[in-house]
C-alpha atoms as a PDB file:
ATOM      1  CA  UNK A   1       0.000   0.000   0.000  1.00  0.00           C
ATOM      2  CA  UNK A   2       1.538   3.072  -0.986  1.00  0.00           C
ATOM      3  CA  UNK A   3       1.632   5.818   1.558  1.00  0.00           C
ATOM      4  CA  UNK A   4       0.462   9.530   0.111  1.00  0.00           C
ATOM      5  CA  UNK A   5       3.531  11.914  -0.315  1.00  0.00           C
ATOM      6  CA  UNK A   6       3.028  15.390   1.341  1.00  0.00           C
ATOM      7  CA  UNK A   7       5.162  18.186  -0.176  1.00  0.00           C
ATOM      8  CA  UNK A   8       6.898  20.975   1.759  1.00  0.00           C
ATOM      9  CA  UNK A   9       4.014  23.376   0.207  1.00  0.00           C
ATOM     10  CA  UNK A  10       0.947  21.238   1.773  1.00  0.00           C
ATOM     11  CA  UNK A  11       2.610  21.042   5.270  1.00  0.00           C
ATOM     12  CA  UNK A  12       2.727  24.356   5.385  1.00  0.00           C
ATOM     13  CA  UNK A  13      -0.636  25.315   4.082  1.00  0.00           C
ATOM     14  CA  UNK A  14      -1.867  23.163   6.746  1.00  0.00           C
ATOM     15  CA  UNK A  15       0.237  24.572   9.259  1.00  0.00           C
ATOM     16  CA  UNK A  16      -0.879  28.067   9.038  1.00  0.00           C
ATOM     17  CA  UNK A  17      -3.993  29.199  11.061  1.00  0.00           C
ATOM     18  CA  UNK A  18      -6.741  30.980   9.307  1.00  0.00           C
ATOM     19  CA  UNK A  19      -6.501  35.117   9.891  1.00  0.00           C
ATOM     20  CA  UNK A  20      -8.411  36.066  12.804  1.00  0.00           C
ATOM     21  CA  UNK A  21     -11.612  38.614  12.303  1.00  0.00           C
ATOM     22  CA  UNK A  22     -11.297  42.153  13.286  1.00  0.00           C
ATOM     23  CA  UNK A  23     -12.519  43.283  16.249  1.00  0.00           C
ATOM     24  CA  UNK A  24     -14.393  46.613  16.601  1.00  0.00           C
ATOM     25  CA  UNK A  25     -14.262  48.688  19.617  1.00  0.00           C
ATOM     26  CA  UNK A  26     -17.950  48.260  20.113  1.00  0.00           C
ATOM     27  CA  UNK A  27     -17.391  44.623  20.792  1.00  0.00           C
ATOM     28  CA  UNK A  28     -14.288  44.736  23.435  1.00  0.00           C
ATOM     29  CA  UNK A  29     -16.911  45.812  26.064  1.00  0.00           C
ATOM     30  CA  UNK A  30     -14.366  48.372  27.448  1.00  0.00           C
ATOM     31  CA  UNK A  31     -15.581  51.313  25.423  1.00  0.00           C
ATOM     32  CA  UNK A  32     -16.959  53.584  26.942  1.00  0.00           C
ATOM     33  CA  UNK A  33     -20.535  54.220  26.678  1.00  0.00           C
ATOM     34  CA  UNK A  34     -21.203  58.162  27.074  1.00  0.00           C
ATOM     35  CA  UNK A  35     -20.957  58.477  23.264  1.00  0.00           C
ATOM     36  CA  UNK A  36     -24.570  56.434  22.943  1.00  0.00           C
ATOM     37  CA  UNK A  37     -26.749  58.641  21.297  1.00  0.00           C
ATOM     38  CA  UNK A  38     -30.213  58.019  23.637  1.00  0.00           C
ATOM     39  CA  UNK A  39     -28.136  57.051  26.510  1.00  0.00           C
ATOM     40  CA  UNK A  40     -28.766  53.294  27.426  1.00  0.00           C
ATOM     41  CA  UNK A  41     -31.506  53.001  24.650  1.00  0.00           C
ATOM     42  CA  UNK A  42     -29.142  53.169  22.231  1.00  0.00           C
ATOM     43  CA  UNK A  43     -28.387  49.349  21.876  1.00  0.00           C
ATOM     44  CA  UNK A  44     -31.758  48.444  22.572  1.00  0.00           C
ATOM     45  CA  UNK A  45     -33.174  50.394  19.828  1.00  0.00           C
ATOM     46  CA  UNK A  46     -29.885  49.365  17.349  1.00  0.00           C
ATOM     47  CA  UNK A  47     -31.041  45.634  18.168  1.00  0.00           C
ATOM     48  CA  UNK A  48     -34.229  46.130  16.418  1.00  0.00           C
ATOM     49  CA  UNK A  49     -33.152  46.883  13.130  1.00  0.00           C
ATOM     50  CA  UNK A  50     -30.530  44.104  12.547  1.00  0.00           C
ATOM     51  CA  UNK A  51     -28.332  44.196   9.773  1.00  0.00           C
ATOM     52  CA  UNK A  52     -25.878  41.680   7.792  1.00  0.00           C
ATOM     53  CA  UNK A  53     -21.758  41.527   8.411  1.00  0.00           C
ATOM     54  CA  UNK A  54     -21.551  43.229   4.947  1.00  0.00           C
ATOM     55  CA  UNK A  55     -23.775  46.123   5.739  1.00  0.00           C
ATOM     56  CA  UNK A  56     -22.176  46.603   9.035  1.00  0.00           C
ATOM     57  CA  UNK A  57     -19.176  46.913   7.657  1.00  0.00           C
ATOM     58  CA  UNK A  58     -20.088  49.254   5.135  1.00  0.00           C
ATOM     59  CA  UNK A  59     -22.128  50.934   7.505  1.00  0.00           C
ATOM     60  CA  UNK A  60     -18.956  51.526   9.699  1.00  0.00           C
ATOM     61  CA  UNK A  61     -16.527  52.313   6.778  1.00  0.00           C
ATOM     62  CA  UNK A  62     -18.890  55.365   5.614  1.00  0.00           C
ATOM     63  CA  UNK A  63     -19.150  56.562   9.464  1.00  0.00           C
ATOM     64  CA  UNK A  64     -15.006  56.477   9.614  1.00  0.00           C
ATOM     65  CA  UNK A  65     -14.802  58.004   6.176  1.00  0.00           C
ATOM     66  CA  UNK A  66     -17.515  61.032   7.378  1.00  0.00           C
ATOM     67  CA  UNK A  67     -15.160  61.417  10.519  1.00  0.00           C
ATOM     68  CA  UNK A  68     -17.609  59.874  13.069  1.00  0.00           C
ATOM     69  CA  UNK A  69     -14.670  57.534  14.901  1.00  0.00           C
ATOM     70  CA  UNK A  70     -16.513  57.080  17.924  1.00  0.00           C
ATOM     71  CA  UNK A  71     -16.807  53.255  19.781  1.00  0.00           C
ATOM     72  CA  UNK A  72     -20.823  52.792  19.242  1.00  0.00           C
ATOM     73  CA  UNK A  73     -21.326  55.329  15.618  1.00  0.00           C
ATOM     74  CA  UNK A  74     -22.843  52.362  14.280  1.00  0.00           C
ATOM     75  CA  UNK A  75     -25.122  51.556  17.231  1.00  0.00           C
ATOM     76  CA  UNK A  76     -26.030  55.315  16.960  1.00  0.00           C
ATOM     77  CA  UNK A  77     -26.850  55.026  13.048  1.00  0.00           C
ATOM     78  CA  UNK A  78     -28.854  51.773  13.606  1.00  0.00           C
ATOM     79  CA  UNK A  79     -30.761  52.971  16.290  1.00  0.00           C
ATOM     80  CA  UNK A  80     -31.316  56.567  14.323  1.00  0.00           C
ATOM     81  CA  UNK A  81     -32.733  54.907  11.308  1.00  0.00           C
ATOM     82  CA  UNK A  82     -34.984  52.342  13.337  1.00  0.00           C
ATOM     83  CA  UNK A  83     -36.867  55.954  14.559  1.00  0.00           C
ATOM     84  CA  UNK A  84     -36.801  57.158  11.437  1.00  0.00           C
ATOM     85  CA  UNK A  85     -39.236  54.448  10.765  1.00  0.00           C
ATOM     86  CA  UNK A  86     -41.193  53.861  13.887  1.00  0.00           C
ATOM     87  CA  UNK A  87     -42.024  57.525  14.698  1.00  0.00           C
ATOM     88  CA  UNK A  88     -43.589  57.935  12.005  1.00  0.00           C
ATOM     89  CA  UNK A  89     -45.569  54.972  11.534  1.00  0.00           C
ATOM     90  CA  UNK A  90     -46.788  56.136  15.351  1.00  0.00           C
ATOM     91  CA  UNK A  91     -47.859  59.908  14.136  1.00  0.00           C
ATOM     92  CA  UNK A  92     -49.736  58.442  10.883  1.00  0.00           C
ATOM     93  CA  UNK A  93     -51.124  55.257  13.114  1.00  0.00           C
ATOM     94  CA  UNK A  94     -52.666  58.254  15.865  1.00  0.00           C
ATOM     95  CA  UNK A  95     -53.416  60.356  12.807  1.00  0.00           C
ATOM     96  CA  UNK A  96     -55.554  58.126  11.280  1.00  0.00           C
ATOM     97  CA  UNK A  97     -57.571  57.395  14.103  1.00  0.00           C
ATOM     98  CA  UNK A  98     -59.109  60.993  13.997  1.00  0.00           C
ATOM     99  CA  UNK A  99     -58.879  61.640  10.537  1.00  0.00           C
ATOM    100  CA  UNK A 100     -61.982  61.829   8.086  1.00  0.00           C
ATOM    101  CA  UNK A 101     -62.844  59.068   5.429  1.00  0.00           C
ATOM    102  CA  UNK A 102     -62.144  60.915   2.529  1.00  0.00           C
ATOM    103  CA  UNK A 103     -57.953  60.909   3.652  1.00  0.00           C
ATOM    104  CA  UNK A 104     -57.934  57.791   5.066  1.00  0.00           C
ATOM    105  CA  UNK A 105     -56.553  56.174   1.658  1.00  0.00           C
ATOM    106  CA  UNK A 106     -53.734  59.224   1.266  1.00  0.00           C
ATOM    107  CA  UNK A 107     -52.382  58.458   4.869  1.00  0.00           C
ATOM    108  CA  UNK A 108     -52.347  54.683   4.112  1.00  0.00           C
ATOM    109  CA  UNK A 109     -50.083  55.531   1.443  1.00  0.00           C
ATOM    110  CA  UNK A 110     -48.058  57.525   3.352  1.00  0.00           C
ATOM    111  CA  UNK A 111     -47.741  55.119   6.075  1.00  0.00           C
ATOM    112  CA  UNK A 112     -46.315  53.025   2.995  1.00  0.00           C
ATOM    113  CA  UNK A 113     -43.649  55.589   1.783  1.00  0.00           C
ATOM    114  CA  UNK A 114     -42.809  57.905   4.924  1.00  0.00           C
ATOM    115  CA  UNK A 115     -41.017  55.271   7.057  1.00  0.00           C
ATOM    116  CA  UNK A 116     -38.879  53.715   4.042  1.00  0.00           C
ATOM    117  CA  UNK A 117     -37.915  57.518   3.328  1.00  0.00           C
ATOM    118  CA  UNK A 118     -37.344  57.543   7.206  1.00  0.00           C
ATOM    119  CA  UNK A 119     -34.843  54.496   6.437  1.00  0.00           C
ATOM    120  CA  UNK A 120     -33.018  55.631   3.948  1.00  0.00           C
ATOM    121  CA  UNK A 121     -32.738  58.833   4.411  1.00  0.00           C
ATOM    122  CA  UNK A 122     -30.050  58.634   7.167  1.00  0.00           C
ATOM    123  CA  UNK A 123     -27.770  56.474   5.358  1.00  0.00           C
ATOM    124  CA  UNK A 124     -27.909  59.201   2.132  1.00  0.00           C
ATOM    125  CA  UNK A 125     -27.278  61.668   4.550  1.00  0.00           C
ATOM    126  CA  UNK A 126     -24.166  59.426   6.116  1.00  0.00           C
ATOM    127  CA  UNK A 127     -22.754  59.036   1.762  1.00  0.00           C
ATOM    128  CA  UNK A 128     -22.885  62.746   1.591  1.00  0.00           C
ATOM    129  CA  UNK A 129     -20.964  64.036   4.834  1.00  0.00           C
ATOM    130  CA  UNK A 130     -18.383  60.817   4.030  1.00  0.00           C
ATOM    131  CA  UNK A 131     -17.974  62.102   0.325  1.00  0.00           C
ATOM    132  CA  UNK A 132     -17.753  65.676   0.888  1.00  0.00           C
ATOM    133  CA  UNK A 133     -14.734  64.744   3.714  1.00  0.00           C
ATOM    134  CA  UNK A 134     -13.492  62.652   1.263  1.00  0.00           C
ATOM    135  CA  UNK A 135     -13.004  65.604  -1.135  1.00  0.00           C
ATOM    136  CA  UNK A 136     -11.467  68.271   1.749  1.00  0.00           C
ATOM    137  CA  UNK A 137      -8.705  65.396   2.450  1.00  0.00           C
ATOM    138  CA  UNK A 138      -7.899  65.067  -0.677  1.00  0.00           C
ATOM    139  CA  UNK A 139      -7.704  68.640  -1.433  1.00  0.00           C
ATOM    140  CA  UNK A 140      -5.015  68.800   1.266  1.00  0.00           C
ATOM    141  CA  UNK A 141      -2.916  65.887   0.535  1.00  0.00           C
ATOM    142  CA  UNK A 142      -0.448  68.516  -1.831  1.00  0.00           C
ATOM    143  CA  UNK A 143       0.095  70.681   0.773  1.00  0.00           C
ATOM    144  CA  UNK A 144       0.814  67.407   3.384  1.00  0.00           C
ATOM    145  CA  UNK A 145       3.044  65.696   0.834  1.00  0.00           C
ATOM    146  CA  UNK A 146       5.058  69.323   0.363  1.00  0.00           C
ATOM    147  CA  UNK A 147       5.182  69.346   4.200  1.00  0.00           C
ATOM    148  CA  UNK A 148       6.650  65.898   4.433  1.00  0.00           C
ATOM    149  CA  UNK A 149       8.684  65.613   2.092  1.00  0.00           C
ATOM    150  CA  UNK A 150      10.301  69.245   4.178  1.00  0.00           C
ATOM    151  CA  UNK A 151      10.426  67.261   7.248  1.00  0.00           C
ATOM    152  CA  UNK A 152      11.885  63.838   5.909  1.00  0.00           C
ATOM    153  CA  UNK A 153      14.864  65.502   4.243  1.00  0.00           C
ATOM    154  CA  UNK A 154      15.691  67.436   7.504  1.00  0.00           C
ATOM    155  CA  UNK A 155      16.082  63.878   9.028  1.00  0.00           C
ATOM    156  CA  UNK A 156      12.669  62.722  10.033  1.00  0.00           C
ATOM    157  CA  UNK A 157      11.177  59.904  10.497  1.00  0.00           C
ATOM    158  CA  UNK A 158       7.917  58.972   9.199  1.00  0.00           C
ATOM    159  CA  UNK A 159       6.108  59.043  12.204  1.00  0.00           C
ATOM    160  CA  UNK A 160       7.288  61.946  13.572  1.00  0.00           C
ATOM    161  CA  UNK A 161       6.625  63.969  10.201  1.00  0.00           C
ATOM    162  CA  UNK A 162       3.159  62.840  10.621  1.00  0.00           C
ATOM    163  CA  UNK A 163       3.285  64.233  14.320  1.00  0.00           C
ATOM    164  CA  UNK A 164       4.816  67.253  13.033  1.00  0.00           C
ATOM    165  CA  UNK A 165       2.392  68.059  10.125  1.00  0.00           C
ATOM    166  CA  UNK A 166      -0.631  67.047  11.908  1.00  0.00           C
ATOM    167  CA  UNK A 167      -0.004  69.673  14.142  1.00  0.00           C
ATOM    168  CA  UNK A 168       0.375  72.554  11.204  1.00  0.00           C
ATOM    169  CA  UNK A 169      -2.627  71.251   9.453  1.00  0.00           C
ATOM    170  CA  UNK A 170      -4.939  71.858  11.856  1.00  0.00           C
ATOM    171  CA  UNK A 171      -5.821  75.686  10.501  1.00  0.00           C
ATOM    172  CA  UNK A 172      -6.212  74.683   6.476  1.00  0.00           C
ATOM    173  CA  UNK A 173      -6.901  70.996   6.753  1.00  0.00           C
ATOM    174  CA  UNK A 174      -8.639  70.014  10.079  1.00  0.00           C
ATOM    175  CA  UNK A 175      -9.798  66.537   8.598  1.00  0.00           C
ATOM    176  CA  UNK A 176      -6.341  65.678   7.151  1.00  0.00           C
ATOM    177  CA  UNK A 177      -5.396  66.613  10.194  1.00  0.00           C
ATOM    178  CA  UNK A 178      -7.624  64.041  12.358  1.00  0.00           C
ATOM    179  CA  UNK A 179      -6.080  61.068   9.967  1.00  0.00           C
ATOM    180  CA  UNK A 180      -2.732  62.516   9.980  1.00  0.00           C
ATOM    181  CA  UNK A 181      -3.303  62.320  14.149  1.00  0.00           C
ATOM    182  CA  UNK A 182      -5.060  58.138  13.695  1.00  0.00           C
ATOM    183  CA  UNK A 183      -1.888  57.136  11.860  1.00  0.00           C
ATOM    184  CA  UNK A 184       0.769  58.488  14.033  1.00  0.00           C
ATOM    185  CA  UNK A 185      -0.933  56.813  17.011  1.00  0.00           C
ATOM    186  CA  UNK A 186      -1.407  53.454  14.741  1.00  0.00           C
ATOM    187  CA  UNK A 187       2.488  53.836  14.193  1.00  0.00           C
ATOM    188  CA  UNK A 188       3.698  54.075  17.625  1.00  0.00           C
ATOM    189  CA  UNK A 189       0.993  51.362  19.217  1.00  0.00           C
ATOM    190  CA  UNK A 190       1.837  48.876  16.047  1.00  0.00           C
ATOM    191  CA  UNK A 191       3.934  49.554  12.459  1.00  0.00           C
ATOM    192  CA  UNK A 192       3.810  51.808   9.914  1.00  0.00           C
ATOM    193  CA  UNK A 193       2.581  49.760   7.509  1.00  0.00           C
ATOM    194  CA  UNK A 194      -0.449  48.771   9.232  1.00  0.00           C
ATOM    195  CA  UNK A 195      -1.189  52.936  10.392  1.00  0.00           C
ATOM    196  CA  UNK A 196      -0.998  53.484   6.201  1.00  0.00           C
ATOM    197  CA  UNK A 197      -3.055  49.962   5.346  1.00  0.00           C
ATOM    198  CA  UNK A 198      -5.450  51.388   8.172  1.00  0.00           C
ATOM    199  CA  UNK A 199      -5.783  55.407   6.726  1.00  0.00           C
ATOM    200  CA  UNK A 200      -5.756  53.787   2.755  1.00  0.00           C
ATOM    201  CA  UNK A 201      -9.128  51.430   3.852  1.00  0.00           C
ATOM    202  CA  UNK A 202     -10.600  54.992   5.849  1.00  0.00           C
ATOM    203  CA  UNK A 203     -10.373  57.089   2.548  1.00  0.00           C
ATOM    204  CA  UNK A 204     -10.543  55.787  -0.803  1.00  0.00           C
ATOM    205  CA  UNK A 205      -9.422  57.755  -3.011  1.00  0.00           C
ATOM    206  CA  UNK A 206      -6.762  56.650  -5.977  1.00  0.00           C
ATOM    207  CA  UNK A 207      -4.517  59.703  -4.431  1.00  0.00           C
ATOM    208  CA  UNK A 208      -4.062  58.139  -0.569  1.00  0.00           C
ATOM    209  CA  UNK A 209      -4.289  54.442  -2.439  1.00  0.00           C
ATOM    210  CA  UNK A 210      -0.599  55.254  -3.993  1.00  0.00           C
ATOM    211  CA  UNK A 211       0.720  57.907  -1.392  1.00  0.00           C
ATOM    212  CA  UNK A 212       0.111  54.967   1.451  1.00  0.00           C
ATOM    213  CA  UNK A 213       1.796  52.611  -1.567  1.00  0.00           C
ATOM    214  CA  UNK A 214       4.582  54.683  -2.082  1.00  0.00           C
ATOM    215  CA  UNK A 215       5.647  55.207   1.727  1.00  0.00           C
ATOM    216  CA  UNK A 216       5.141  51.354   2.231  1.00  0.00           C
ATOM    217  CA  UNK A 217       7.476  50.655  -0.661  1.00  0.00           C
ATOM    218  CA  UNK A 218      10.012  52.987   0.185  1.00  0.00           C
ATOM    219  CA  UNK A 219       9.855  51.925   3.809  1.00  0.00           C
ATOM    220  CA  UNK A 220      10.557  47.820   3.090  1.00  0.00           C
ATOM    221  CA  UNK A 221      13.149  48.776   0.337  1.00  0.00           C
ATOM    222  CA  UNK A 222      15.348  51.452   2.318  1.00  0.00           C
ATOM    223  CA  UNK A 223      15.007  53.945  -0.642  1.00  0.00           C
ATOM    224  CA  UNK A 224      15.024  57.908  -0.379  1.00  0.00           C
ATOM    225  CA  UNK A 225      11.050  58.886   0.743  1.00  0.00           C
ATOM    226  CA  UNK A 226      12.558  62.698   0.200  1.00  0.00           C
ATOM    227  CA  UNK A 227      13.049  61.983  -3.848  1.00  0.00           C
ATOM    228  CA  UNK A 228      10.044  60.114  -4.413  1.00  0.00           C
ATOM    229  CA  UNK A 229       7.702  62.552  -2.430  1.00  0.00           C
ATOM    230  CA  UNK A 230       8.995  65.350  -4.455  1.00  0.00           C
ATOM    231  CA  UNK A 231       8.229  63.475  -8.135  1.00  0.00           C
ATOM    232  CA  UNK A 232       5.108  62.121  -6.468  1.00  0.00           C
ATOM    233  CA  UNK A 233       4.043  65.212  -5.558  1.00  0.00           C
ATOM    234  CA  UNK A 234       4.088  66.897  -8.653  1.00  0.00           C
ATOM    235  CA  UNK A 235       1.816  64.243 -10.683  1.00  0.00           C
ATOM    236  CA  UNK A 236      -0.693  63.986  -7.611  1.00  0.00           C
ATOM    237  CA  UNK A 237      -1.195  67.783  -8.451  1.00  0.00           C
ATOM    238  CA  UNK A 238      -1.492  67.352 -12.291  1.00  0.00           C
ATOM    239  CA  UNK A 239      -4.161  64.964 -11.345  1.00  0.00           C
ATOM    240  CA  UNK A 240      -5.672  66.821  -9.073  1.00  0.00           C
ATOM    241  CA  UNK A 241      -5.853  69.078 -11.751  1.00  0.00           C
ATOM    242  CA  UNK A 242      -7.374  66.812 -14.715  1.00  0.00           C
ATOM    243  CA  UNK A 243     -10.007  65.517 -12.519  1.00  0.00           C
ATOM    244  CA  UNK A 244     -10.894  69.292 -11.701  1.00  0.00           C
ATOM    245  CA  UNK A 245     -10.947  69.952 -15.342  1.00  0.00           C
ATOM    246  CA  UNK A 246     -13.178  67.113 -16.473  1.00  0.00           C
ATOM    247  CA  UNK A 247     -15.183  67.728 -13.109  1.00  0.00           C
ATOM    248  CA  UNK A 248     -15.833  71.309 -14.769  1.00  0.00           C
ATOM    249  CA  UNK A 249     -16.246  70.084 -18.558  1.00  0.00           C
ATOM    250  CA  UNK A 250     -19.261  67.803 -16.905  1.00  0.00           C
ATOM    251  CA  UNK A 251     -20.661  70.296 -15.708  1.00  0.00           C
ATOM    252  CA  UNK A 252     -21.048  72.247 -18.338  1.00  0.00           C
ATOM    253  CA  UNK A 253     -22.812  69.770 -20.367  1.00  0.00           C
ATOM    254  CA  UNK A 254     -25.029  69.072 -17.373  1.00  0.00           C
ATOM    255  CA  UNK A 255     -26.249  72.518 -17.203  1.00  0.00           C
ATOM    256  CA  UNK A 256     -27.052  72.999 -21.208  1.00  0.00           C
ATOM    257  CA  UNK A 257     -30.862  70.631 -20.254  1.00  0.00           C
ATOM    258  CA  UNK A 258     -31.762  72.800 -17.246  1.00  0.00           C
ATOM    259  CA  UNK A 259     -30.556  76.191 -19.330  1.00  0.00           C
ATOM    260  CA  UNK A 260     -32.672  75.273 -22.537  1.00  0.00           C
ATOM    261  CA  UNK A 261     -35.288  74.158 -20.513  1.00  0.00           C
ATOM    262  CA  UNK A 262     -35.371  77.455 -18.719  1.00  0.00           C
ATOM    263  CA  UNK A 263     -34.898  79.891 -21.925  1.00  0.00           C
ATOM    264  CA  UNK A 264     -37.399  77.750 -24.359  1.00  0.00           C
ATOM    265  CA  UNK A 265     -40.550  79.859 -22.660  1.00  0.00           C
ATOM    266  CA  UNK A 266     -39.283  82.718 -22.796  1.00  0.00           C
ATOM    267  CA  UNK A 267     -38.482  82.452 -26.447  1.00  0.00           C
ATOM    268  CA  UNK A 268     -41.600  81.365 -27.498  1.00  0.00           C
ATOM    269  CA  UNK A 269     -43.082  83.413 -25.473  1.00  0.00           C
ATOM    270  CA  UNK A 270     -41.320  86.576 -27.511  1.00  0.00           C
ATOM    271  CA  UNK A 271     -41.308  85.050 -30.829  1.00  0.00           C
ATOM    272  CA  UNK A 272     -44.786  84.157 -30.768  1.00  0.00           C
ATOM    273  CA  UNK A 273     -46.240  86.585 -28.692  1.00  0.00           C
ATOM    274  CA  UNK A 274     -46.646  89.741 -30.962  1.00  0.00           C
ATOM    275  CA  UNK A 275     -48.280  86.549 -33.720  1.00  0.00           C
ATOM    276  CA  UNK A 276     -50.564  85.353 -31.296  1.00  0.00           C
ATOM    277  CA  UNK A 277     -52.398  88.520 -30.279  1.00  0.00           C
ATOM    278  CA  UNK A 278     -52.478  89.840 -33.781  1.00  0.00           C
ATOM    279  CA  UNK A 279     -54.489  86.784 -34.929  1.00  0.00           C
ATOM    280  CA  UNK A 280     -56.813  87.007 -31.506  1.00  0.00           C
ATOM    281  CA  UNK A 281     -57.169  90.894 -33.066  1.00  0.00           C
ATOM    282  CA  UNK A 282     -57.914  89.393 -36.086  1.00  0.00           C
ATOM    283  CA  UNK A 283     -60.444  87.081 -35.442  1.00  0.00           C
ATOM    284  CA  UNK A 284     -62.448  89.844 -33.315  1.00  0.00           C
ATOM    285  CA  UNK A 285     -62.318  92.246 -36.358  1.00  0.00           C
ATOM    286  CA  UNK A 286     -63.748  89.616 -38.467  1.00  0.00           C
ATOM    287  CA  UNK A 287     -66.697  89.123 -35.412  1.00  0.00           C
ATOM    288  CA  UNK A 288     -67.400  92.976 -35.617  1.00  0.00           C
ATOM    289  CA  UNK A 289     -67.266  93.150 -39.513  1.00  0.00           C
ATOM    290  CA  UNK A 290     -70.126  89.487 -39.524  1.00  0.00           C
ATOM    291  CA  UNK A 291     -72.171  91.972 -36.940  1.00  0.00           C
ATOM    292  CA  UNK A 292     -72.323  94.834 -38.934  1.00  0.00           C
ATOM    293  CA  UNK A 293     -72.924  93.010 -41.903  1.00  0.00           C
ATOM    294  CA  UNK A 294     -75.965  91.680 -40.068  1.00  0.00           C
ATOM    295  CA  UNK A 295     -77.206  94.504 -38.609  1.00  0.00           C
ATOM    296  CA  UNK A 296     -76.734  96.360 -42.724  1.00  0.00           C
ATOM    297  CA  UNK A 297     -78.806  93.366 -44.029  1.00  0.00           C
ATOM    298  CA  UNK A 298     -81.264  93.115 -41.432  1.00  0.00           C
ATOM    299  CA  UNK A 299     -82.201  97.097 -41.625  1.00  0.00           C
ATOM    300  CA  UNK A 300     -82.164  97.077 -45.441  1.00  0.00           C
ATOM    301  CA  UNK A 301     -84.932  94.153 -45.186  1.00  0.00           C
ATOM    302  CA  UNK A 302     -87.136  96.372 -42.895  1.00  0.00           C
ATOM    303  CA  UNK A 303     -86.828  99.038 -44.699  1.00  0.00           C
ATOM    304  CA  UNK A 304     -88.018  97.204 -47.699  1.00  0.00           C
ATOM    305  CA  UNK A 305     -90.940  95.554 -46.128  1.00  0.00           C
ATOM    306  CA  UNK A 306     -92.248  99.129 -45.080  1.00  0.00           C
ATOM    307  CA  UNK A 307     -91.951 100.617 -48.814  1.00  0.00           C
ATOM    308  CA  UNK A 308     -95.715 100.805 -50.819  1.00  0.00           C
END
């Protein structure tokens, strides 16, 4: 009986455990709790709208990208939306208790609509405030890479650059700053490579994506940050730059529809104006002229009947 043959390759794939999950703050237990939104109703009310792993974790990647870092942000959100759709359901429920017949069908429909509104409306809300931080950090990553590439060629390290800039930034760049702040405090509690895996997973955007790339590069091969800031800093701004540029070009052809839409009654309006009253003018000189006409015919037949 032959025996199976295990290569070097298998043992080793057997060998090594399976990653661990993250763990959130929220599930430690030693958060603390004075960030709840309703105080100890908070989880209560977050337990009644449950949600899958994949939600949750797209849930809590928008919070982190809108700058809401706190321990229990997504118990808050849950248990924000879940009111968004009981409350009203209660005010149309008592509503329709005392209202007459004849609205009875328009606050049935309402009870229909309102409360998903109520449940989606918080999570739009969540994709605006993350996308519009989104855009100020990225507007201030020039200015950041100009910084640190300043600091690392006076003899910096990485983390203490961060440090250092995060400190200047808070006037111009207040959310850069925050991140800036996270990874420094990643770096000294774990590596630099995790802080920048960490702040690349909070915002993307293509620009952090290969600024977190390039440090982590230049970090495990020993090469000079200080010369591949500077030529990385100069194409970040030309893209910058292009994406401004087609942003603009976009918008230009967005706004011909609402523009034409907008002048098209006013020309007609002046074009054909000045046409339509002259034929309403016409049409009552022509009513006149058919009176007249009657009012010849009809005396001319009197006068006729009263000749000998």
């Amino acid at each position: 009986m032959a025996t199976p043959e295990f290569s070097v390759l298998d043992w080793n794939k057997k060998s090594v455990a399976p990653p661990l999950p993250p763990v959130h703050p929220e599930q430690t237990g030693l958060a603390d709790t004075n960030d709840y939104v309703f105080g100890p109703l908070t989880p209560v009310l977050a337990a009644m709208l449950p949600d899958s792993e994949t939600r949750q974790d797209e849930s809590r990647k928008e919070l982190h990208a809108a700058g809401y870092y706190q321990p229990h942000a997504p118990s808050n959100l849950a248990a924000i939306r879940y009111l968004c759709i009981i409350v009203p359901l209660v005010l149309l429920g008592l509503l329709l208790l005392v209202t007459p017949r004849a609205l009875e069908r328009t606050i049935l429909i309402s009870m229909l609509i309102v409360p998903a509104v109520g449940w989606a409306l918080p999570r739009l809300v969540l994709k605006r405030r993350a996308a519009e931080r989104t855009r100020r950090v990225e507007a201030g990553i020039p200015d950041m890479l100009d910084m640190l590439n300043m600091c690392v060629s006076q003899g910096m390290t990485l983390p203490v650059a961060f440090t250092r800039i995060a400190r200047d930034l808070g006037e111009t760049h207040p959310d850069l700053q925050t991140e800036l702040k996270i990874v420094s405090e990643q770096a000294e509690l774990g590596s630099l490579d995790q802080a920048l895996g960490n702040f690349r997973r909070r915002i993307d955007v293509p620009e952090v994506h290969s600024f977190t790339t390039l440090l982590m590069q230049t970090e495990r091969m020993g090469t000079s940050v200080a010369t591949a800031l500077s030529d990385y800093s100069e194409n970040i701004r030309e893209g910058l730059k292009q994406r401004a540029e087609e942003k603009g070009n976009r918008a230009a052809f967005t706004l011909l529809f609402p523009t034409v839409l907008c002048l098209m009654p006013a020309v007609f309006l002046i074009l054909m104006g000045p046409a339509v009253l002259e034929f309403s003018n016409f049409i009552g000189r022509d009513d006149s002229t058919m009176q007249r006409a009657r009012q010849i015919i009809q005396r001319t037949g009197q006068n006729n009947r009263q000749a000998p």
